[in-house]
Protein backbone atom coordinates (compact mmCIF):
# COMPACT_ATOMS: atom_id res chain seq x y z
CA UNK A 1 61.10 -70.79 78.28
CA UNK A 2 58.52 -68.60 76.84
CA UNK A 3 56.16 -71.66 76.03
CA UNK A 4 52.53 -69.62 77.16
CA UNK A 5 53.98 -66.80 74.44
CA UNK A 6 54.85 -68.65 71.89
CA UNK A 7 51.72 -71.01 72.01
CA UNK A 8 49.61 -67.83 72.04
CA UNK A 9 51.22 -66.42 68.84
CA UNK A 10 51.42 -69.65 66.80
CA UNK A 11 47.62 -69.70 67.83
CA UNK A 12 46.88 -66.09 66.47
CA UNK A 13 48.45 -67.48 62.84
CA UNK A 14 46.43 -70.83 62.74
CA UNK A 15 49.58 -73.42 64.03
CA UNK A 16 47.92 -75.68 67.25
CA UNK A 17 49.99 -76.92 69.74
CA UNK A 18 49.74 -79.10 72.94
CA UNK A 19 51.26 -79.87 75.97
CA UNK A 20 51.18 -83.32 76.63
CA UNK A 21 52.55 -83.24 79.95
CA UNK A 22 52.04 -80.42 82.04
CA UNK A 23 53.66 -82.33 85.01
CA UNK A 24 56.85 -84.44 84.96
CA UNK A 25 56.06 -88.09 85.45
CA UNK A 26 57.51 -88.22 88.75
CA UNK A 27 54.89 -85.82 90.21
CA UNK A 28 51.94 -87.24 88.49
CA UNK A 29 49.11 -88.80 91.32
CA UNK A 30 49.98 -92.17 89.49
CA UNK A 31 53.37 -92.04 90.98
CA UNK A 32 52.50 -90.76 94.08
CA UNK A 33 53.55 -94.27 95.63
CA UNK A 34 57.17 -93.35 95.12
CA UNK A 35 57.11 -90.06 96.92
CA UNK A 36 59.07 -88.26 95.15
CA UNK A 37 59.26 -83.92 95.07
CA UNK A 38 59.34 -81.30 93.77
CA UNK A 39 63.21 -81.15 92.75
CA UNK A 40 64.15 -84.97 92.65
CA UNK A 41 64.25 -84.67 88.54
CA UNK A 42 64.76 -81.30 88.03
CA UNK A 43 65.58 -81.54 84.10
CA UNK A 44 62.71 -83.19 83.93
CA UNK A 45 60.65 -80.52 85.89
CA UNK A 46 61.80 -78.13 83.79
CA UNK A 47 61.10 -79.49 80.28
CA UNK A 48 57.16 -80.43 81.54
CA UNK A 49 57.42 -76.65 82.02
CA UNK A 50 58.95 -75.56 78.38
CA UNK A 51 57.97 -78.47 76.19
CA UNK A 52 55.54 -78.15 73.52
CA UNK A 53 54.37 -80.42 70.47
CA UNK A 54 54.03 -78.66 67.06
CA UNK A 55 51.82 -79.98 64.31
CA UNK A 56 53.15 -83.40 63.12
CA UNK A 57 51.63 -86.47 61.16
CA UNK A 58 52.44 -88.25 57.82
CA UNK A 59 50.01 -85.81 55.75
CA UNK A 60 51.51 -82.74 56.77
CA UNK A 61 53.05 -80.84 53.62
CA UNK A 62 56.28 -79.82 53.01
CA UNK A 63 54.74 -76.35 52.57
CA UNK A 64 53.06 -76.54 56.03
CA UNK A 65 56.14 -77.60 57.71
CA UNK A 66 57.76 -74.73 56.39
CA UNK A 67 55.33 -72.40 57.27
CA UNK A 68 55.12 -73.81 61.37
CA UNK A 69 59.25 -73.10 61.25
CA UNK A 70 58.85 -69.72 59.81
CA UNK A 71 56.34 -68.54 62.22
CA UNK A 72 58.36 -70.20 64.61
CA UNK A 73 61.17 -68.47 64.12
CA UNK A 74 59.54 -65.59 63.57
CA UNK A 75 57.97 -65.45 67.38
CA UNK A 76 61.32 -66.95 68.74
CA UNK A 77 63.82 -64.47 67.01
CA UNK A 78 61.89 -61.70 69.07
């Protein structure tokens, strides 16, 4: 729920992030032809608004995962 915060810190300690999705599909213009709202999905309004992607791909140590989750942690635990 704190997604802009948490981004902002991981930032500040070198971890990028990204938000793939910023709106649910359902609201994109590509859907507009099914005319839905604002409200037809609402889990999935709400975790376009919370949902972030952490650093992942198969080259990534097993001491960089480690640090992401304790930073993570870390920023969440406050």
């Amino acid at each position: 729920k704190k997604r802009d915060f948490v981004q902002s810190k991981l930032k500040e300690v070198g971890i990028p992030t990204a938000v793939h999705y910023p709106k649910p599909m359902h609201l994109q213009e590509c859907f507009s032809y099914l005319n839905h709202r604002i409200g037809d999905f609402p889990i999935s309004e709400m975790v376009s608004n919370e949902i972030m992607s952490l650093p992942m791909n198969p080259y990534i140590t097993q001491k960089e995962q480690q640090y992401i989750s304790n930073e993570l942690i870390k920023i969440t635990s406050k």
